[in-house]
N, C-alpha and C. Protein backbone atom coordinates (compact mmCIF):
# COMPACT_ATOMS: atom_id res chain seq x y z
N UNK A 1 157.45 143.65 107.33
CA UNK A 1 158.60 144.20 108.04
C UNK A 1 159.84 143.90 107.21
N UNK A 2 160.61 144.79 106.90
CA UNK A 2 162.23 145.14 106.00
C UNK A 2 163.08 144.55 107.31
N UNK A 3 164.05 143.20 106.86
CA UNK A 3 164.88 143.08 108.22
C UNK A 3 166.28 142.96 107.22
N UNK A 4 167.25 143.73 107.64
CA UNK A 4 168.45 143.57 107.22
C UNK A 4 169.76 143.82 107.95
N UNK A 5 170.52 143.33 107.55
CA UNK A 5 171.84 143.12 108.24
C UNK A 5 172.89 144.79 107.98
N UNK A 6 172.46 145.26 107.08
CA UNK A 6 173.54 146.34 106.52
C UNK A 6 172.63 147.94 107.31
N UNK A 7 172.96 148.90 106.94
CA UNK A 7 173.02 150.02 107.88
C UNK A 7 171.64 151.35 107.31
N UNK A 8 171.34 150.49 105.54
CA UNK A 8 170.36 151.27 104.90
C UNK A 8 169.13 150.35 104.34
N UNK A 9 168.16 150.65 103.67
CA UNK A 9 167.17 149.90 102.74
C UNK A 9 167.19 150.58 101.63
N UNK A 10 167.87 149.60 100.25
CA UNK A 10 168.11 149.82 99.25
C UNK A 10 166.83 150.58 98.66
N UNK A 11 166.90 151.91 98.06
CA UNK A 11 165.93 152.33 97.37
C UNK A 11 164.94 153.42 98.24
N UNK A 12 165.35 153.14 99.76
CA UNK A 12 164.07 153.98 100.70
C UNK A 12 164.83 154.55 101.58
N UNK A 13 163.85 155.66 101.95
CA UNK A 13 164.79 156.78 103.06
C UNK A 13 164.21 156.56 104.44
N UNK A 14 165.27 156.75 105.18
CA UNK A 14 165.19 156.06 106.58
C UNK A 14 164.12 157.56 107.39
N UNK A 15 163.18 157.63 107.63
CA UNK A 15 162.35 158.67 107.88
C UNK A 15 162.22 158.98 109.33
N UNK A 16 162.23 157.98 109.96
CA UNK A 16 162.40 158.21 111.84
C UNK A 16 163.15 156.83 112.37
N UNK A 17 163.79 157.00 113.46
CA UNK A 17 164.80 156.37 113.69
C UNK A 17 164.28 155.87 115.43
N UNK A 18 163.70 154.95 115.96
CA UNK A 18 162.94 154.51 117.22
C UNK A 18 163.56 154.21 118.28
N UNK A 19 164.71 153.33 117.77
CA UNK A 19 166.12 152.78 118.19
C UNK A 19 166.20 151.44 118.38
N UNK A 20 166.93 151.28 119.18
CA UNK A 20 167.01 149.29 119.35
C UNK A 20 166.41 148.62 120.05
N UNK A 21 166.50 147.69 119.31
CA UNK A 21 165.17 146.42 119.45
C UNK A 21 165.34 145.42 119.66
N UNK A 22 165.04 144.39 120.33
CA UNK A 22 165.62 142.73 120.52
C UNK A 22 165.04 141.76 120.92
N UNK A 23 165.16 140.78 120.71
CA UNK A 23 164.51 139.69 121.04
C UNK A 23 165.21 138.28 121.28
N UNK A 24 165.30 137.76 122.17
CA UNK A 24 165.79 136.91 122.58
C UNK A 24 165.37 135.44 122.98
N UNK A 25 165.95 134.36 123.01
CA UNK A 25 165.41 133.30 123.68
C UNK A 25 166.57 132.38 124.24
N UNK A 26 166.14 131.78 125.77
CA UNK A 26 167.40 131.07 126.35
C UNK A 26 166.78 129.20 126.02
N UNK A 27 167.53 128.55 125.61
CA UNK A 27 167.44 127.33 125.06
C UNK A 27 168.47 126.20 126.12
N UNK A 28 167.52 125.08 126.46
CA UNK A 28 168.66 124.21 126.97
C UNK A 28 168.46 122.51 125.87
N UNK A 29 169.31 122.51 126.16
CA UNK A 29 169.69 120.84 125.42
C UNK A 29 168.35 120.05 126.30
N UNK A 30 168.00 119.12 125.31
CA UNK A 30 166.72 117.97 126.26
C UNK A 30 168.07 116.59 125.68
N UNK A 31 167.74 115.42 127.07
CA UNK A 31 168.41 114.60 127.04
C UNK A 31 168.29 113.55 125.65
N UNK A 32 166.83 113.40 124.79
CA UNK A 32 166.56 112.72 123.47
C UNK A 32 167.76 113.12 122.35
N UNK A 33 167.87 114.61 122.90
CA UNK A 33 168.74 115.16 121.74
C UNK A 33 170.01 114.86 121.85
N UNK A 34 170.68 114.97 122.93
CA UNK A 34 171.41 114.42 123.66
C UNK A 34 172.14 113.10 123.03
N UNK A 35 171.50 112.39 123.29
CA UNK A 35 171.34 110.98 122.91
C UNK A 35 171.58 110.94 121.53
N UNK A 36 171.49 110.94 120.86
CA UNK A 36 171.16 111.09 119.27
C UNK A 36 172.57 111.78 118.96
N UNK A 37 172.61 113.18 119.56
CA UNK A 37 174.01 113.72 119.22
C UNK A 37 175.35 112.56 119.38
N UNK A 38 174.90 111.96 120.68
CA UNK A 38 176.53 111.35 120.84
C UNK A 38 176.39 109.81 120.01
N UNK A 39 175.44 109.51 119.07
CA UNK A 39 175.70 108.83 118.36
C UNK A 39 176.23 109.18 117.24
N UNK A 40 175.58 110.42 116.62
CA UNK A 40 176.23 111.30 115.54
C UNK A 40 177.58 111.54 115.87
N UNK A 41 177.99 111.62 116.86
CA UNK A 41 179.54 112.34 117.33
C UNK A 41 180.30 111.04 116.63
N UNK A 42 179.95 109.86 116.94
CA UNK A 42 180.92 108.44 116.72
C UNK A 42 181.21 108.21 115.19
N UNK A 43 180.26 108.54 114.03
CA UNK A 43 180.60 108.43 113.07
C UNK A 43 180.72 109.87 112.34
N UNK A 44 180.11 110.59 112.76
CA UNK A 44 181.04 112.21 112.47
C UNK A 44 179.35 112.78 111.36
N UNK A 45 179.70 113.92 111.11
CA UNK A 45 178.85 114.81 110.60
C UNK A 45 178.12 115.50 111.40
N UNK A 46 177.07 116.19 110.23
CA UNK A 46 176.44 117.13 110.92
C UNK A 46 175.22 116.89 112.01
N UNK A 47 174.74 117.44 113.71
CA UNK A 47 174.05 116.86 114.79
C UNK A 47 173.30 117.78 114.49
N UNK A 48 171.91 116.78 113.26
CA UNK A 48 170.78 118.00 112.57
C UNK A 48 169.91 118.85 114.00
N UNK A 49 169.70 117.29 115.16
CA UNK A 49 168.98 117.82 116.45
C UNK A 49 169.48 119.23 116.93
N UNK A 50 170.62 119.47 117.25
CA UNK A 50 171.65 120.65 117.54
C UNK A 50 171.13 121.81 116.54
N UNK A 51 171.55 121.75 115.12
CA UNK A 51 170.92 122.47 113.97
C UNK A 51 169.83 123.06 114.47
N UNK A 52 168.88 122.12 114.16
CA UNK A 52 167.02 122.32 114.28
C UNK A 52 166.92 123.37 115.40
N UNK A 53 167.67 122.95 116.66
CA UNK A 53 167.03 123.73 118.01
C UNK A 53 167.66 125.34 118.06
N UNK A 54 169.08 125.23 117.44
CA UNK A 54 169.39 126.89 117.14
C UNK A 54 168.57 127.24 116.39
N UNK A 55 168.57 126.84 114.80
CA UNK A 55 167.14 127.66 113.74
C UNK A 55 165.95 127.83 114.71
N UNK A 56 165.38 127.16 115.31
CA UNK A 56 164.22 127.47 115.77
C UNK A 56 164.09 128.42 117.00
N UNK A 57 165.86 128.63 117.73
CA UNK A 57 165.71 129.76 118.39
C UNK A 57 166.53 131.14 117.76
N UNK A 58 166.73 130.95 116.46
CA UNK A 58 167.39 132.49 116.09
C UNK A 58 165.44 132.74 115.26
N UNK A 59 165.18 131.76 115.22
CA UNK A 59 163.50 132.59 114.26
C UNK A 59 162.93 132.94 115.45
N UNK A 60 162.60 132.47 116.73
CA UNK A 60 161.87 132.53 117.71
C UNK A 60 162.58 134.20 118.55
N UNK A 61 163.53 134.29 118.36
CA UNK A 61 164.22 135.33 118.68
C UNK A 61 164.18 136.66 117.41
N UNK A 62 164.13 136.23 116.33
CA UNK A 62 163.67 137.25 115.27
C UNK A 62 162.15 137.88 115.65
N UNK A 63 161.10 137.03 115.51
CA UNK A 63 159.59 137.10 116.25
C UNK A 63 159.57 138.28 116.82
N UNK A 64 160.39 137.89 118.01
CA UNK A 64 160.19 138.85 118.78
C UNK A 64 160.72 140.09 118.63
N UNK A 65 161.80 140.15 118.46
CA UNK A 65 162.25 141.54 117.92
C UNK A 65 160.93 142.19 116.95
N UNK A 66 161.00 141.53 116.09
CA UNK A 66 159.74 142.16 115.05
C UNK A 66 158.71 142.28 115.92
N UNK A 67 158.24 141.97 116.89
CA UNK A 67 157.02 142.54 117.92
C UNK A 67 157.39 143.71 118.43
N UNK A 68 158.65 143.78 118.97
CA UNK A 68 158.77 144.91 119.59
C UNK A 68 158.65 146.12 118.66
N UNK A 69 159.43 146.17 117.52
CA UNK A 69 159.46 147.05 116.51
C UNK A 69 158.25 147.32 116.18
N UNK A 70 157.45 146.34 115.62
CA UNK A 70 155.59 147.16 115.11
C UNK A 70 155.43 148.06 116.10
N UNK A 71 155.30 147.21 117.61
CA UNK A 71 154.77 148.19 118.89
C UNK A 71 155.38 149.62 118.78
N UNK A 72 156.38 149.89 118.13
CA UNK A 72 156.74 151.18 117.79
C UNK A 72 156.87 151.90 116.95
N UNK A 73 155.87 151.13 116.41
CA UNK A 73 155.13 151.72 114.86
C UNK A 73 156.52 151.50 113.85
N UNK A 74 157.27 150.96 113.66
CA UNK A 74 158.33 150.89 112.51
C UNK A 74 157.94 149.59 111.93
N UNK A 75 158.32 150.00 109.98
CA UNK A 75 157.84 148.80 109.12
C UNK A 75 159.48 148.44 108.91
N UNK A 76 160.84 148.87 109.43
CA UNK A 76 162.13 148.19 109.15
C UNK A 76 162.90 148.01 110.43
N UNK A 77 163.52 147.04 110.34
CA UNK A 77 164.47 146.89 111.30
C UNK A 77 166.16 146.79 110.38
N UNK A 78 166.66 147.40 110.56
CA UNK A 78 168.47 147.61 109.94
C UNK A 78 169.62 147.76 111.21
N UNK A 79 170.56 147.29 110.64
CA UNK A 79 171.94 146.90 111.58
C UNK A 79 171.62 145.53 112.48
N UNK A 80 170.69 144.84 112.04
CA UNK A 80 170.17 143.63 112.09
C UNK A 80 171.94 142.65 112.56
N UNK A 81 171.78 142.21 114.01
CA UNK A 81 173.27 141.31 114.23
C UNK A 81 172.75 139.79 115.18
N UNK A 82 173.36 139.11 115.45
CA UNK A 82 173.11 138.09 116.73
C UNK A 82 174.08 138.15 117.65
N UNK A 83 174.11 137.24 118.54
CA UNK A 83 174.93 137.01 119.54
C UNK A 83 174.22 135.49 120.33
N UNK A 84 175.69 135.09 120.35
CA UNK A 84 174.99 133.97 121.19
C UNK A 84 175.85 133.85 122.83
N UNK A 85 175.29 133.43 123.82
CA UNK A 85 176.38 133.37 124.73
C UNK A 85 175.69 132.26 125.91
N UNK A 86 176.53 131.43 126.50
CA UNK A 86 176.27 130.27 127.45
C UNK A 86 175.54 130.72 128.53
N UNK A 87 174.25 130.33 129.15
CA UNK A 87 174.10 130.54 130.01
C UNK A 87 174.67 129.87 131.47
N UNK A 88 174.30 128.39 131.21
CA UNK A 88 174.80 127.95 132.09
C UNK A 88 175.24 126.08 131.02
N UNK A 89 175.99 125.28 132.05
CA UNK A 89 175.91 124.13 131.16
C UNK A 89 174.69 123.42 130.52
N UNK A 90 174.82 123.38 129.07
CA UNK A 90 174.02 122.85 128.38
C UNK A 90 172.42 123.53 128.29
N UNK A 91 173.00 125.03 128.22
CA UNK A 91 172.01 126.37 127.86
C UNK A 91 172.73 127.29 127.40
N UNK A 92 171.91 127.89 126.41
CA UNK A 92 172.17 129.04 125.78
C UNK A 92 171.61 129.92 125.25
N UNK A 93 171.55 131.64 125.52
CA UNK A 93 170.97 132.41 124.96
C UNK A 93 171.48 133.02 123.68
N UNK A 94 169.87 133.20 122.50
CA UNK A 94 170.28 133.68 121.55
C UNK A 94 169.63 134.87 121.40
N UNK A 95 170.15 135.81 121.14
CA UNK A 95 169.96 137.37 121.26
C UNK A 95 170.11 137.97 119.77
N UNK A 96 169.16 138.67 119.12
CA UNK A 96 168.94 139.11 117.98
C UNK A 96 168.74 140.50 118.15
N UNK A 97 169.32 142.16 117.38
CA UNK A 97 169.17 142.93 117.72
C UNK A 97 169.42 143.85 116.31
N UNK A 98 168.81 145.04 116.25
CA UNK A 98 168.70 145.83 115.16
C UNK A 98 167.98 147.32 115.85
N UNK A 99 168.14 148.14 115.09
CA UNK A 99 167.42 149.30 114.78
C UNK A 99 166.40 149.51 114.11
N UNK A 100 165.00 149.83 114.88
CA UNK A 100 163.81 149.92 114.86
C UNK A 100 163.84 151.12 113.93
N UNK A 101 163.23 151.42 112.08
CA UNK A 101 163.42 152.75 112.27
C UNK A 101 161.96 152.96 111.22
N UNK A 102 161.29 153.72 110.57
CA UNK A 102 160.22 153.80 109.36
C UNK A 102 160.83 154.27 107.59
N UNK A 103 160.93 153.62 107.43
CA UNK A 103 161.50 154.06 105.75
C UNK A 103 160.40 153.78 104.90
N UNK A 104 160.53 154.33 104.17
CA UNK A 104 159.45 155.40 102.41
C UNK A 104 160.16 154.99 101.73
C-alpha cells in the first residue's frame, strides 16, 4: 500500500478514485504512565511514556485505514492528514484519513 501526505504518486496515474478512508483509535492515559510523567515533569524533558502511547496510536490508526482501503480494492491512499482531538479528561482520539484511490 502507497501512503502519502501530498495529493499525487510520483511517477503513477491515479486510475479510480474510491474516496475516503479512516481509521481511528481513542486512547486514555493508565495511571503507571501517569506516574512516571510527573516525575519527568520535575526535572524537564521529553515524557517518552506520553511519546510511545501516541506512536502506537497514530500506527494503530494508520492499520486501520489501510484495512479499509484494500476492502476497496485500492493499492494507494493520498491526501493522507491526522487530527487529534480530546475526548474526555485524560483521553484522546487519533483520527487518520486519506483518499482511497488505484494508481499504475
Amino acid at each position: 500500500m502507497i501512503l502519502t501526505t501530498s495529493s499525487f504518486v510520483a511517477g503513477k496515474e491515479v486510475k479510480k478514485t474510491f474516496g475516503v478512508v479512516r481509521g481511528n483509535t481513542v486512547r486514555a492515559r493508565n495511571l503507571g504512565r501517569d506516574i512516571l510523567a510527573a516525575f519527568k515533569n520535575l526535572v524537564g524533558g521529553e515524557i517518552e511514556e506520553y511519546t510511545k502511547l501516541m506512536a502506537e496510536s497514530r500506527e494503530q490508526s494508520i492499520d486501520r485505514m489501510i484495512e479499509q482501503a484494500k476492502a476497496l480494492g485500492a493499492n494507494a491512499i493520498i491526501d493522507i492528514d491526522f487530527s487529534t482531538s480530546y475526548i474526555m479528561q485524560n483521553a484522546a482520539e487519533i483520527l487518520v484519513y486519506g483518499t482511497a484511490v488505484l494508481v499504475e
